[in-house]
N, C-alpha and C. Protein backbone atom coordinates (compact mmCIF):
# COMPACT_ATOMS: atom_id res chain seq x y z
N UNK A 1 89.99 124.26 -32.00
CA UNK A 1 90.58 124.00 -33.32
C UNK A 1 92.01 124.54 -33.39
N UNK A 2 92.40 125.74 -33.13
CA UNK A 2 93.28 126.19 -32.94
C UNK A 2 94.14 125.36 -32.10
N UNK A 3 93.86 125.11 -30.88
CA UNK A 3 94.71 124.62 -29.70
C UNK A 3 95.13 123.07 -30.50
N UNK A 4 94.18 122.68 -31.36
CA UNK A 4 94.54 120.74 -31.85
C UNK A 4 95.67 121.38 -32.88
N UNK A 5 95.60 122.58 -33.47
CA UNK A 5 96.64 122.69 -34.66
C UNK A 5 97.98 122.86 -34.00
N UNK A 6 97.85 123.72 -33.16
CA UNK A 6 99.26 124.35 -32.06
C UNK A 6 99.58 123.40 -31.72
N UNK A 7 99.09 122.09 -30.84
CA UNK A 7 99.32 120.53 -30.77
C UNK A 7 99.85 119.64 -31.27
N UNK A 8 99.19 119.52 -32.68
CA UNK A 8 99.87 118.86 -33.88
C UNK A 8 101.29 119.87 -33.84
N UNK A 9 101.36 120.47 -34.01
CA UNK A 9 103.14 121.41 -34.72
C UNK A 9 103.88 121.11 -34.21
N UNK A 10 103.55 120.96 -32.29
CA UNK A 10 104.34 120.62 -31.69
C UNK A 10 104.75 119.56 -31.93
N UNK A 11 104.16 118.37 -31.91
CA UNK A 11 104.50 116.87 -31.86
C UNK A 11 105.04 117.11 -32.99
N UNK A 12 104.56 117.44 -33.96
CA UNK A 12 105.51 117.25 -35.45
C UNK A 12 107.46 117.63 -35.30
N UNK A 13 106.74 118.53 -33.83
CA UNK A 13 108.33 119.10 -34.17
C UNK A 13 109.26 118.18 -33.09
N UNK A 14 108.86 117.79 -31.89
CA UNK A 14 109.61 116.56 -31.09
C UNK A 14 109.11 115.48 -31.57
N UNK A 15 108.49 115.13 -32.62
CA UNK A 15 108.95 113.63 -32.84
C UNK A 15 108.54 113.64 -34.20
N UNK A 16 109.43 113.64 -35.40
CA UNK A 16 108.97 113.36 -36.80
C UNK A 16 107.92 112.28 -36.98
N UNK A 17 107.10 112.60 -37.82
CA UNK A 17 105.82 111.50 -38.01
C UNK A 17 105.83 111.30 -39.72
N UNK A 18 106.50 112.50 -39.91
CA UNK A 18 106.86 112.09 -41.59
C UNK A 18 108.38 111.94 -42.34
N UNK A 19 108.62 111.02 -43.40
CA UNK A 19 109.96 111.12 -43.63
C UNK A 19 110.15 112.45 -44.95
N UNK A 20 111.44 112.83 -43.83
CA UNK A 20 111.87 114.55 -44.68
C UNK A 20 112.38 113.99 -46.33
N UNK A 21 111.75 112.96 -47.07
CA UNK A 21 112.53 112.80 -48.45
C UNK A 21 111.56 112.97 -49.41
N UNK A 22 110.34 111.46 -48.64
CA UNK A 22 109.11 111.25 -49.47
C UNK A 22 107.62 111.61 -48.79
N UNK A 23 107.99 112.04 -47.65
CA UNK A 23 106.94 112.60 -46.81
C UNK A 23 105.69 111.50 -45.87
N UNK A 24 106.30 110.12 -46.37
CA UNK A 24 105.39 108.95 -46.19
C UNK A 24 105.47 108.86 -44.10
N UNK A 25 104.76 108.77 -43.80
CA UNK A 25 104.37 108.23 -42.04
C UNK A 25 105.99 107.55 -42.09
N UNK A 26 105.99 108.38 -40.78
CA UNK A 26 107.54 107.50 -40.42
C UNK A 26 107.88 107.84 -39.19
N UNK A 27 108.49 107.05 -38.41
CA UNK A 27 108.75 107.11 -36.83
C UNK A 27 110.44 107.95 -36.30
N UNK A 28 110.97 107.62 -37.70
CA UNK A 28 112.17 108.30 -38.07
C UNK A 28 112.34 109.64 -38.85
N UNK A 29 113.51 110.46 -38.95
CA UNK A 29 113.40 111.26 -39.49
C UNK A 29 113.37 110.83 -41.89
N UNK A 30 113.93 109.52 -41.61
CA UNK A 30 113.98 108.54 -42.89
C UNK A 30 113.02 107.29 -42.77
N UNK A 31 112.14 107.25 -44.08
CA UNK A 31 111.66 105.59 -43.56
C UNK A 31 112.38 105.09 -43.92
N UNK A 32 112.25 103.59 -43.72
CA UNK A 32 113.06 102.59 -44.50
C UNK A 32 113.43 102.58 -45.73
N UNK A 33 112.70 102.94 -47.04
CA UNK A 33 113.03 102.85 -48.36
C UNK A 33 114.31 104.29 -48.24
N UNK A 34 113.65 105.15 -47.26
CA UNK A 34 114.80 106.17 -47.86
C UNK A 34 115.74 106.03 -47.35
N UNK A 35 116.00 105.45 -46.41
CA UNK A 35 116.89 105.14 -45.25
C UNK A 35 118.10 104.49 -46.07
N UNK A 36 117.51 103.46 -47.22
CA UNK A 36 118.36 102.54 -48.13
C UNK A 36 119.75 103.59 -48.45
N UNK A 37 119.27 104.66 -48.77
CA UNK A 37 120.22 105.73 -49.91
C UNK A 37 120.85 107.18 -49.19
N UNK A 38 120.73 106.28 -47.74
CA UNK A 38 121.68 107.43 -47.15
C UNK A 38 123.66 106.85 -47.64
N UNK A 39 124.07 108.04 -47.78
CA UNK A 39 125.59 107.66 -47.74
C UNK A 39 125.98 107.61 -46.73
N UNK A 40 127.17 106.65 -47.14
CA UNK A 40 128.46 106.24 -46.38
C UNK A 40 129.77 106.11 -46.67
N UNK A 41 130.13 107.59 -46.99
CA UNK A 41 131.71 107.75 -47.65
C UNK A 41 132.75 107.96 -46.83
N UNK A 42 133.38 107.26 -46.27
CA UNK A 42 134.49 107.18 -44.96
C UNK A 42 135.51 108.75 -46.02
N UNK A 43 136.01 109.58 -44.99
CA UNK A 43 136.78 110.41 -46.26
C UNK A 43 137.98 110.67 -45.10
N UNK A 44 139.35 110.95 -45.36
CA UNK A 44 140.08 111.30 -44.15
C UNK A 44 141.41 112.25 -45.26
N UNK A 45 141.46 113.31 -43.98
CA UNK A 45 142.66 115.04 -44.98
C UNK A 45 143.68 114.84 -43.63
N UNK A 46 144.46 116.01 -43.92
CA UNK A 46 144.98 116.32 -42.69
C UNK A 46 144.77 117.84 -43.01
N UNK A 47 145.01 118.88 -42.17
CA UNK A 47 145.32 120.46 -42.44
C UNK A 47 145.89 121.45 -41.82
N UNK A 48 146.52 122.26 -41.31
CA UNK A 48 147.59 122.63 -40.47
C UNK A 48 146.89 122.59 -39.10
N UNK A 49 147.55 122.34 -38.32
CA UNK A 49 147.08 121.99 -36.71
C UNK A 49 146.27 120.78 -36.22
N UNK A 50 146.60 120.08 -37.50
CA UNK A 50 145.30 118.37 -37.81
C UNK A 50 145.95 117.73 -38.20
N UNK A 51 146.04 116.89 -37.17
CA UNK A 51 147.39 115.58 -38.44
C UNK A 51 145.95 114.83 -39.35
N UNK A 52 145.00 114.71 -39.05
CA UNK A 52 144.08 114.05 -39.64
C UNK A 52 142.69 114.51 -39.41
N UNK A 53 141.51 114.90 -40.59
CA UNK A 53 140.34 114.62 -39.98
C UNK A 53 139.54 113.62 -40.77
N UNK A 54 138.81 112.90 -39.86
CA UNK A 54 137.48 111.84 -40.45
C UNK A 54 136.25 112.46 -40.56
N UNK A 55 136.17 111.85 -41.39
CA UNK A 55 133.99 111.73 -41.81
C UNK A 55 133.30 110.58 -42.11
N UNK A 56 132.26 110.42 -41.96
CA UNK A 56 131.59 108.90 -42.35
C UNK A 56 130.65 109.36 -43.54
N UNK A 57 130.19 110.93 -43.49
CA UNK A 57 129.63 111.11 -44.97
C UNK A 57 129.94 111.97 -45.72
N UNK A 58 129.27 112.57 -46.70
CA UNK A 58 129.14 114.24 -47.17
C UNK A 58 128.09 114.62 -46.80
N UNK A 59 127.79 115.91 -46.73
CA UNK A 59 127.47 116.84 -46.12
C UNK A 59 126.25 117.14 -47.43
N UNK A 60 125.83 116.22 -48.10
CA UNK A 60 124.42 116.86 -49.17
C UNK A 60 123.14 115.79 -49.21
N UNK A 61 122.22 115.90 -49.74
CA UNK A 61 120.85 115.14 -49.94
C UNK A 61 120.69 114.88 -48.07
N UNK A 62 120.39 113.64 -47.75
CA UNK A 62 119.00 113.77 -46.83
C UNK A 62 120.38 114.20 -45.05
N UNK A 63 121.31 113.50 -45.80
CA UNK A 63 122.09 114.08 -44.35
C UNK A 63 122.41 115.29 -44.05
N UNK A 64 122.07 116.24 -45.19
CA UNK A 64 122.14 117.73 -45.34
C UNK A 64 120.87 118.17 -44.54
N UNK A 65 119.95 117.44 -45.03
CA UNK A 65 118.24 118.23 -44.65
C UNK A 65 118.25 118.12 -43.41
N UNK A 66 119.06 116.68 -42.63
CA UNK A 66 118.51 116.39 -41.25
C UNK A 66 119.12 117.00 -40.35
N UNK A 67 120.85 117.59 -40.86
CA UNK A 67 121.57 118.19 -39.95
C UNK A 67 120.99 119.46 -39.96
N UNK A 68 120.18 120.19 -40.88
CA UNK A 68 119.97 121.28 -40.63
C UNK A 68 118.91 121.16 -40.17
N UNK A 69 118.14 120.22 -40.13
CA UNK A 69 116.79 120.40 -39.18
C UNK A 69 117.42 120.35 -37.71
N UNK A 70 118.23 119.62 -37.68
CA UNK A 70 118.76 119.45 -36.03
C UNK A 70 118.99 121.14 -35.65
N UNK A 71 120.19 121.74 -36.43
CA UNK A 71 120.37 122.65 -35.83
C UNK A 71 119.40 124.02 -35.55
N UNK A 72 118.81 124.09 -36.94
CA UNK A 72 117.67 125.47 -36.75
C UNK A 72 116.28 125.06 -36.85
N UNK A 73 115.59 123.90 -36.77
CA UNK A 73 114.85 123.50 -35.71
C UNK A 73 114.54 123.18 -34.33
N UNK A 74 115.95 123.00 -33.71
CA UNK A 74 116.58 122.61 -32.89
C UNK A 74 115.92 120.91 -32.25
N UNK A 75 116.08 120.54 -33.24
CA UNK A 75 115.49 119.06 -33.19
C UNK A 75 117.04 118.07 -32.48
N UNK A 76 116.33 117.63 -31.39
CA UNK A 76 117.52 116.83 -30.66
C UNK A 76 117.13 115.30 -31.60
N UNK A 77 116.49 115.00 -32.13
CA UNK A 77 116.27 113.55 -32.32
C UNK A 77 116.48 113.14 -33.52
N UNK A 78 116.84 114.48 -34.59
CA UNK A 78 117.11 114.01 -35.82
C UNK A 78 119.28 114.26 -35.73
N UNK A 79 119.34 114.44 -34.59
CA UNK A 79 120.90 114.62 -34.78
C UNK A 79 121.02 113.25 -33.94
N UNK A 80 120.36 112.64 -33.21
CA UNK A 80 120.64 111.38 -32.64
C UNK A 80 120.59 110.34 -33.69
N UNK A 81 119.36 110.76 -34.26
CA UNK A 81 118.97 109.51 -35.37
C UNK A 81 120.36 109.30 -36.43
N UNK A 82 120.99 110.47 -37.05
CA UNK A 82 122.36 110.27 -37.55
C UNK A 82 123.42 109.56 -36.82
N UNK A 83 123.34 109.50 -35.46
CA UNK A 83 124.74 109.32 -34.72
C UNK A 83 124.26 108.15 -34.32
N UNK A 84 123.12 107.38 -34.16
CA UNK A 84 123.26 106.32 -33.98
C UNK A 84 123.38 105.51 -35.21
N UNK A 85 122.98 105.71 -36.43
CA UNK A 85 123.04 105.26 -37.85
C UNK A 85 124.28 105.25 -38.50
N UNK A 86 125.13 106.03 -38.30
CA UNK A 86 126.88 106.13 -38.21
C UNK A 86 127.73 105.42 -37.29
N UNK A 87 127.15 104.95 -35.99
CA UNK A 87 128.53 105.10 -35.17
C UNK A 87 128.60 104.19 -35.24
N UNK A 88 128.26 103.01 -36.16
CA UNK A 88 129.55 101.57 -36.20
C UNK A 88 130.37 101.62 -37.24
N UNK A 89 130.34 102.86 -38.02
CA UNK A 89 131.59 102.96 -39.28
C UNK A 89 132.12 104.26 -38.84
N UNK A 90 132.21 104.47 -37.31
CA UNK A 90 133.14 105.68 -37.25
C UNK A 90 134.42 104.69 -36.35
N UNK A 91 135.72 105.36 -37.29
CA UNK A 91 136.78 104.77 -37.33
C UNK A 91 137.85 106.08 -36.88
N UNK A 92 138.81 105.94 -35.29
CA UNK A 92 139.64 107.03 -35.31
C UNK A 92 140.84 106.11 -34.73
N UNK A 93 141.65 106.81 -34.81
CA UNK A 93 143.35 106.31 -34.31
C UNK A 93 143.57 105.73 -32.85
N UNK A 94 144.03 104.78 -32.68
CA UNK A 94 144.05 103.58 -31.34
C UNK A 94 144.99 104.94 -30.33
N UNK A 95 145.72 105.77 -31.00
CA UNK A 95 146.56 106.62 -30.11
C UNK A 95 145.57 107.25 -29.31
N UNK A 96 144.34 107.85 -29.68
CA UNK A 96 143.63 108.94 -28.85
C UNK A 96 143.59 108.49 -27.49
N UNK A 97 144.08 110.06 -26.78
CA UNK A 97 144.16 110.05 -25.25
C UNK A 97 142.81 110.21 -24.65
N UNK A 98 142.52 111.40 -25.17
CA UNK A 98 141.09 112.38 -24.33
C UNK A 98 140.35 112.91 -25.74
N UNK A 99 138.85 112.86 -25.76
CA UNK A 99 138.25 113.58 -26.69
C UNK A 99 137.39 114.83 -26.75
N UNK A 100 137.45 115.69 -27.08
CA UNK A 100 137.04 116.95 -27.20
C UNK A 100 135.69 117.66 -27.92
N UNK A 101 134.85 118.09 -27.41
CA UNK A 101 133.85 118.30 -28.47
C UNK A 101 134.12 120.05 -28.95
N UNK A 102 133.68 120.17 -30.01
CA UNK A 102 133.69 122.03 -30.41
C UNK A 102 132.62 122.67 -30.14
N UNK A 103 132.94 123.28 -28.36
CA UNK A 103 132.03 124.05 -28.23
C UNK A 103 130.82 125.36 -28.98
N UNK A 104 129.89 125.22 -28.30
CA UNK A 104 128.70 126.45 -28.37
C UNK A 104 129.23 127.63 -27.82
N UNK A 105 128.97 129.02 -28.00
CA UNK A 105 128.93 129.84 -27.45
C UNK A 105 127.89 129.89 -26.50
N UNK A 106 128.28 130.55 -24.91
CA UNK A 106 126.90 130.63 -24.17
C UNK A 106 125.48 130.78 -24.80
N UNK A 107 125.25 131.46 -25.35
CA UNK A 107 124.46 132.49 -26.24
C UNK A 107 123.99 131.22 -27.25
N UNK A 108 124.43 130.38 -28.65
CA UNK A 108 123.56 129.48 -29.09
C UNK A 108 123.68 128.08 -28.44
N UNK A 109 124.50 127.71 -27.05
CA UNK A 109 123.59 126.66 -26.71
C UNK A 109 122.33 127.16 -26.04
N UNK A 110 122.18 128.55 -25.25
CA UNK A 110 121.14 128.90 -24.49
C UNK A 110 119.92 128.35 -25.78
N UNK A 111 120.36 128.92 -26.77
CA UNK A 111 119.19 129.39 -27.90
C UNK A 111 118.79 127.57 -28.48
N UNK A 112 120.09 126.84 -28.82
CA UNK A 112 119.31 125.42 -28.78
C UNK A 112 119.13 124.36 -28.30
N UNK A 113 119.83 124.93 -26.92
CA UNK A 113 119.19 123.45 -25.99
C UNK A 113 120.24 122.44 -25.87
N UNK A 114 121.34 122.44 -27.12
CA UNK A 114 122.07 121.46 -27.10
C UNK A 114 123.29 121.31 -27.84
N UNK A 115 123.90 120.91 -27.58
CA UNK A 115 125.73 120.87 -28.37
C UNK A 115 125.62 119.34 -29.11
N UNK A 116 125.13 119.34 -30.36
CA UNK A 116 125.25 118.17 -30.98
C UNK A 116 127.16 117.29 -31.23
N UNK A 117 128.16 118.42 -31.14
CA UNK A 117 128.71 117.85 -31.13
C UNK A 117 129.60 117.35 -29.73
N UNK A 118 129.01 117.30 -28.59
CA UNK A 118 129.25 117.18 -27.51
C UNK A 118 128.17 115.50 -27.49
N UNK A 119 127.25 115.25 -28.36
CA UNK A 119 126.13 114.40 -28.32
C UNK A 119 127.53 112.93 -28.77
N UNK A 120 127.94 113.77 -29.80
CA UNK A 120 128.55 112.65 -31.14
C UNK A 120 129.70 112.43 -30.33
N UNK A 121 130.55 113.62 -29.56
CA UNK A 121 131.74 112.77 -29.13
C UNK A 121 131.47 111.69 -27.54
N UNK A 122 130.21 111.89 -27.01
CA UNK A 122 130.33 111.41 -26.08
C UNK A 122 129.77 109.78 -26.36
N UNK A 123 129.36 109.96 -27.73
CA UNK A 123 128.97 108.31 -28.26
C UNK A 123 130.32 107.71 -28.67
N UNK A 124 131.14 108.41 -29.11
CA UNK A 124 132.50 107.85 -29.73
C UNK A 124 133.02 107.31 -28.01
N UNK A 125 132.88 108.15 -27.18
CA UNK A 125 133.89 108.08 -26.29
C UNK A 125 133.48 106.96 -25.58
N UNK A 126 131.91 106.61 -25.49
CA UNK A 126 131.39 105.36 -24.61
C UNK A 126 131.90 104.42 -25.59
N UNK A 127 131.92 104.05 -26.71
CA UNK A 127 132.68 102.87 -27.58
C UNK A 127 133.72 102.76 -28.03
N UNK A 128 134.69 103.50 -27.51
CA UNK A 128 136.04 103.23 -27.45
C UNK A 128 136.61 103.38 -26.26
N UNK A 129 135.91 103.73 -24.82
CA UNK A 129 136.02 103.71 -23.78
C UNK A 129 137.39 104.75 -23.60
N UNK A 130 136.98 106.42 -23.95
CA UNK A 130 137.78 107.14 -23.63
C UNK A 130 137.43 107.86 -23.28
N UNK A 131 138.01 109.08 -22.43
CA UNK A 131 137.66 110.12 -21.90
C UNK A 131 137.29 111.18 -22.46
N UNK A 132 136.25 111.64 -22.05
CA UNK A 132 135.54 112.73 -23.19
C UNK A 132 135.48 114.50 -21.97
N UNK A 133 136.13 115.13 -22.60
CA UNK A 133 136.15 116.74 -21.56
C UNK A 133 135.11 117.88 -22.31
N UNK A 134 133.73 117.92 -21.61
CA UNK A 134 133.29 118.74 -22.65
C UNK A 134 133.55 120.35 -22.11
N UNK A 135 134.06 120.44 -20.80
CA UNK A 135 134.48 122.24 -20.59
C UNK A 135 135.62 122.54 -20.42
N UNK A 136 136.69 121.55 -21.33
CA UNK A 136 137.70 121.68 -21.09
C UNK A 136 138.33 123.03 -21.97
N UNK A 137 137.64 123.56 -23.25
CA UNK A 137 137.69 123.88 -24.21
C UNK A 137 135.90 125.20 -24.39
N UNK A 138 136.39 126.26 -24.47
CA UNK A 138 135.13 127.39 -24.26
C UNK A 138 135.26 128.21 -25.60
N UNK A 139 134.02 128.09 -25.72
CA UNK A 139 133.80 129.86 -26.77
C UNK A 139 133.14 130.59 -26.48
N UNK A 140 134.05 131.36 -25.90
CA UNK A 140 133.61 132.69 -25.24
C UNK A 140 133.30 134.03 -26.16
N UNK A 141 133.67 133.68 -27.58
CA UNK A 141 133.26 135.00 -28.36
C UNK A 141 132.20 134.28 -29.04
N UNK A 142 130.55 135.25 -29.26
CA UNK A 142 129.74 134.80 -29.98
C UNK A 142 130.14 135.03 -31.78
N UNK A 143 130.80 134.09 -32.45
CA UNK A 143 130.55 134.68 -34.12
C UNK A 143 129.18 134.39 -34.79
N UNK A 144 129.44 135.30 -35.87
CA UNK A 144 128.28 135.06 -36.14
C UNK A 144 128.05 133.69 -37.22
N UNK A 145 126.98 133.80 -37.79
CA UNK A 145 127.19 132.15 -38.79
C UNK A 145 128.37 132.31 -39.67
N UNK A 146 128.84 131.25 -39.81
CA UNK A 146 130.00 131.41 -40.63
C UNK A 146 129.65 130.76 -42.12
N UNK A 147 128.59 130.17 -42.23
CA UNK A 147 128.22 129.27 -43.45
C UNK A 147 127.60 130.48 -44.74
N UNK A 148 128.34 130.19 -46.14
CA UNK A 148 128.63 130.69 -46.93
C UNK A 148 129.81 131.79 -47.00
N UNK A 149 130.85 131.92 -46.14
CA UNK A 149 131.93 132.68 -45.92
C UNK A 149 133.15 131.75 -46.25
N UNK A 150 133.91 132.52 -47.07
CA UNK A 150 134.59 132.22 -47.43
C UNK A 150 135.83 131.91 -46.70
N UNK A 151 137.07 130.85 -46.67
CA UNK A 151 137.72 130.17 -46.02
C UNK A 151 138.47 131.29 -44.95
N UNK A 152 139.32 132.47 -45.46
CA UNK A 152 139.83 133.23 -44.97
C UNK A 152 139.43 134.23 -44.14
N UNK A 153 138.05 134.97 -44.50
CA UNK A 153 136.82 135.28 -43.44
C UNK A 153 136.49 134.46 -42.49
N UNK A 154 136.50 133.20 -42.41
CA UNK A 154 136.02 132.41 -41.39
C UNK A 154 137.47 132.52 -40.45
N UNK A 155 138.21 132.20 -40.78
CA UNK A 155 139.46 132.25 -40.10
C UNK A 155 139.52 133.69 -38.94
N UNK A 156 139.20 134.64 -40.05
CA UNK A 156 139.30 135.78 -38.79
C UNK A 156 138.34 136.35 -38.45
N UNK A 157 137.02 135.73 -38.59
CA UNK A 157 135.96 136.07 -37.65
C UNK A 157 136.48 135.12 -36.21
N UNK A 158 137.34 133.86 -36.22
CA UNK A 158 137.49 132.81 -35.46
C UNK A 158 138.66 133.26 -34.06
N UNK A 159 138.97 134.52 -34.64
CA UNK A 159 140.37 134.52 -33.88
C UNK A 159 139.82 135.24 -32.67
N UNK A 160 140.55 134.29 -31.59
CA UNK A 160 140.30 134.62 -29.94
C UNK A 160 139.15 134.13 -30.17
N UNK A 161 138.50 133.22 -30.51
CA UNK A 161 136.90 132.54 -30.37
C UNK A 161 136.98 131.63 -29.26
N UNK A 162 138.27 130.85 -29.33
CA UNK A 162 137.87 129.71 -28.03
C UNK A 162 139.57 130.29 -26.81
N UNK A 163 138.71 129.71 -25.70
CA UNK A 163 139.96 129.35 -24.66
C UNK A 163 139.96 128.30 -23.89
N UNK A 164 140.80 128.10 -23.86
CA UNK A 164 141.23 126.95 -23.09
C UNK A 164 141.29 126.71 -21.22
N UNK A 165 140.53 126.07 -20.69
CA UNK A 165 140.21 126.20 -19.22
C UNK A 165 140.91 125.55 -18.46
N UNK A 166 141.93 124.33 -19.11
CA UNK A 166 143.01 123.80 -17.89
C UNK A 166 143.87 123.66 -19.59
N UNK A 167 145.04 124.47 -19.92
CA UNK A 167 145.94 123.74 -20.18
C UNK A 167 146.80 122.54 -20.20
N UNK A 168 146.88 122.31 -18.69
CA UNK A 168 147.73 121.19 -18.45
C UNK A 168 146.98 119.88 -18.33
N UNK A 169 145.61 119.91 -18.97
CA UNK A 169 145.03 118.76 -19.09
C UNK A 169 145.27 117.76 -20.55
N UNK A 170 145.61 118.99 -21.45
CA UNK A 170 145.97 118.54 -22.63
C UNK A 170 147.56 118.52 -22.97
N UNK A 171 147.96 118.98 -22.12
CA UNK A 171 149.92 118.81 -22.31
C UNK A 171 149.98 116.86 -22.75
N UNK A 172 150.98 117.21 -23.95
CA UNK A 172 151.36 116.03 -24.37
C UNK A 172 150.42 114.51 -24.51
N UNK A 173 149.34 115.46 -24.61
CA UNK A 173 147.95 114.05 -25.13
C UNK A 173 147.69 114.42 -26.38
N UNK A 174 147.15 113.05 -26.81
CA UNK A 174 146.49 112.81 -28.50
C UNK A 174 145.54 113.10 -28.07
N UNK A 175 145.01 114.60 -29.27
CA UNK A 175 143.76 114.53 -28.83
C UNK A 175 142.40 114.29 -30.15
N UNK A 176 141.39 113.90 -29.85
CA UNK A 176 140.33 113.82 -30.67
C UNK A 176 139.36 115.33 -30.82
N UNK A 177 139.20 115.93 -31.35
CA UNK A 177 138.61 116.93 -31.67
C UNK A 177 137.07 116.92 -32.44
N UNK A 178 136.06 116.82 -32.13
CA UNK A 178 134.53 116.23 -32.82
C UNK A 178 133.90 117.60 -32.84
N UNK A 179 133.51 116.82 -33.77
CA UNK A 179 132.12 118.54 -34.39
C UNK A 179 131.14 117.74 -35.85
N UNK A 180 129.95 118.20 -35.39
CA UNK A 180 129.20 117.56 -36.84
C UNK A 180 129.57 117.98 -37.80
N UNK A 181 129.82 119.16 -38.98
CA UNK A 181 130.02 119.70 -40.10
C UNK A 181 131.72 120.36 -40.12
N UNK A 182 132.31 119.67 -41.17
CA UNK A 182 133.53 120.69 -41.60
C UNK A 182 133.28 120.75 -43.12
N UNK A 183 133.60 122.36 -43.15
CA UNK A 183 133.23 122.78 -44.09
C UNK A 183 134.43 123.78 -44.75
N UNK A 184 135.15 124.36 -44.47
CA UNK A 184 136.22 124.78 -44.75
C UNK A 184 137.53 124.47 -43.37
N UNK A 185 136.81 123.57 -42.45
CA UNK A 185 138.16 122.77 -41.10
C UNK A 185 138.54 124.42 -40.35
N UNK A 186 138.05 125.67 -40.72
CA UNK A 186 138.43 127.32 -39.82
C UNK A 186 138.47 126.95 -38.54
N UNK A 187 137.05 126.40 -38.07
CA UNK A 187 136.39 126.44 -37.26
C UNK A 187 137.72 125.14 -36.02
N UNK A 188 137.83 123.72 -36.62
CA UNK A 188 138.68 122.91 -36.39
C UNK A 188 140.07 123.19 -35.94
N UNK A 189 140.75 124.01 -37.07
CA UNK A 189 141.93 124.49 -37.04
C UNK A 189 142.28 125.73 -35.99
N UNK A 190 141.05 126.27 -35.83
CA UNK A 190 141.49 127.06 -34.90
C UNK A 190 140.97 126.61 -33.31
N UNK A 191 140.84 125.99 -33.32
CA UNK A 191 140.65 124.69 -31.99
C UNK A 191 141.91 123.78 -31.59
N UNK A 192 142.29 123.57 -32.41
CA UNK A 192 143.36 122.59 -32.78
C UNK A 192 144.92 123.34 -32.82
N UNK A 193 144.90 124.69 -33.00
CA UNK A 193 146.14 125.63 -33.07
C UNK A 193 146.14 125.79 -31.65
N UNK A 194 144.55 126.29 -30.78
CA UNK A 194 144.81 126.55 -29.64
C UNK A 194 145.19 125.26 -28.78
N UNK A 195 144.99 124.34 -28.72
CA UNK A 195 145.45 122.80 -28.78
C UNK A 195 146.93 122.56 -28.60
N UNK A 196 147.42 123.00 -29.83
CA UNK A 196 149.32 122.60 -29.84
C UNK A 196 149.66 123.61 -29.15
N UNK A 197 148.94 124.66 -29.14
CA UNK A 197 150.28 126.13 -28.20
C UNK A 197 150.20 125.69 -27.09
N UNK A 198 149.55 125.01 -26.36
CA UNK A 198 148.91 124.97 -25.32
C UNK A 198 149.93 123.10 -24.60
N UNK A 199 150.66 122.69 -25.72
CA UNK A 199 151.32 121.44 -25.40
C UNK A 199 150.96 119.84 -25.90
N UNK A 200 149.86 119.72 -26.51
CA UNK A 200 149.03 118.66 -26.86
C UNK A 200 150.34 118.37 -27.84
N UNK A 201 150.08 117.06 -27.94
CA UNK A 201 151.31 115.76 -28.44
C UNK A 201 150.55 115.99 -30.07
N UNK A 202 149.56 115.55 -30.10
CA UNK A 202 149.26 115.65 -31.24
C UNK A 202 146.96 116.11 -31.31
N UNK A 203 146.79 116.56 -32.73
CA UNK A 203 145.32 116.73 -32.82
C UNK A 203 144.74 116.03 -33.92
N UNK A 204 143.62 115.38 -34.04
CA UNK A 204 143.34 114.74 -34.63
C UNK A 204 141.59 115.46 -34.91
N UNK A 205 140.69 115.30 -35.64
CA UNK A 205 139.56 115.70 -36.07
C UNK A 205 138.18 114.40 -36.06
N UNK A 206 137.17 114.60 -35.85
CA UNK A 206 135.97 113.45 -36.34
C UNK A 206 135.01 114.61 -36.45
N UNK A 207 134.24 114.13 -37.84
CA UNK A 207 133.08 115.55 -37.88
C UNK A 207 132.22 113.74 -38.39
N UNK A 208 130.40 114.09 -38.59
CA UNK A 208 129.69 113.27 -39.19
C UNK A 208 129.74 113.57 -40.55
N UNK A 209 130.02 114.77 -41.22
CA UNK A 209 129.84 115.22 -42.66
C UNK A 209 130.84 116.34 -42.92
N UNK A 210 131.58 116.03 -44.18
CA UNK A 210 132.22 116.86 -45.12
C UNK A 210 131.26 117.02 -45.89
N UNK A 211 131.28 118.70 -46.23
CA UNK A 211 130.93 118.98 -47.67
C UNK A 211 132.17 119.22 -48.54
């Protein structure tokens, strides 16, 4: 009895069997009816060290529930299920040279298995047929969560967070910069600062959700 319950949890947890809205049997992390009322708000800023960033949604109701199931469930299939449900209205600049994902620290990819936004830029990069560097770019300092911290705290928990492993790969390229969530762009901007010191022509942003 025990061993069929431990069984069930598992499967529940690699493959949703219910939808996270209305709870009805579903093969997805959405069934179809809920699936209707996901958003699709194209949104685009710029912010210092960003000539531009994109989104295809916001960051609340069911695309909120699923990104966070992805990450602290560590569910690989509900961050796919978004990126394949998005990526024919993700829209970035014909200039991009090379695209970039925003690394994990050793320490939480060990812990989840996976760099969702290494997932999302390498889908952008197969359909626009560009080059995607995912160790070009390291975070070598573990921070801690940065979510509910305020813009200027995030900033300098961030400093010396990433380095850069070939400079001269990014000298004078457009680059694309991807990450699922911007939420105050700290995290972006300071990717993107290390980016221009470093020679890059220009930086550009793609996240799946603004809040």
């Amino acid at each position: 009895m025990v061993f069929n319950e431990i069984l069930k949890n598992l499967i529940d947890l690699i493959f949703p069997t219910h939808c996270i809205e209305c709870g009805k049997r579903s093969d997805k992390p959405l069934c179809p009816e809920c699936e209707k009322f996901l958003s699709c708000h194209s949104w685009a800023a710029a912010l210092p060290y960003l000539e531009k960033i994109y989104a295809v949604c916001a960051y609340k109701g069911s695309v909120r529930k699923i990104l966070k199931e992805a990450k602290f469930r560590k569910n690989i299939l509900y961050i796919n299920y978004l990126i394949e449900y998005y990526k024919e209205t993700v829209k970035i600049d014909d200039k991009i040279d090379i695209i970039i994902p925003v690394p994990l620290s050793e320490k939480r990819m060990s812990e989840r298995g996976f760099n969702q936004a290494e997932m999302i830029a390498t889908t952008i990069a197969r359909k626009r047929n560009i080059c995607v560097y995912n160790k070009i770019l390291d975070r070598w300092k573990d921070t801690p969560p940065l979510y509910g911290l305020p813009k200027r705290d995030r900033i300098h928990k961030l400093e010396n967070a990433f380095c850069l492993i070939s400079p001269a790969t990014v000298k004078n390229k457009n680059i694309l910069l991807v990450d699922d969530i911007c939420t105050t762009g700290a995290t972006l901007m300071s990717c993107a600062k290390l980016l221009q010191q470093s020679g890059a022509q220009s930086v550009q942003a793609f996240v799946l959700a603004k809040s």
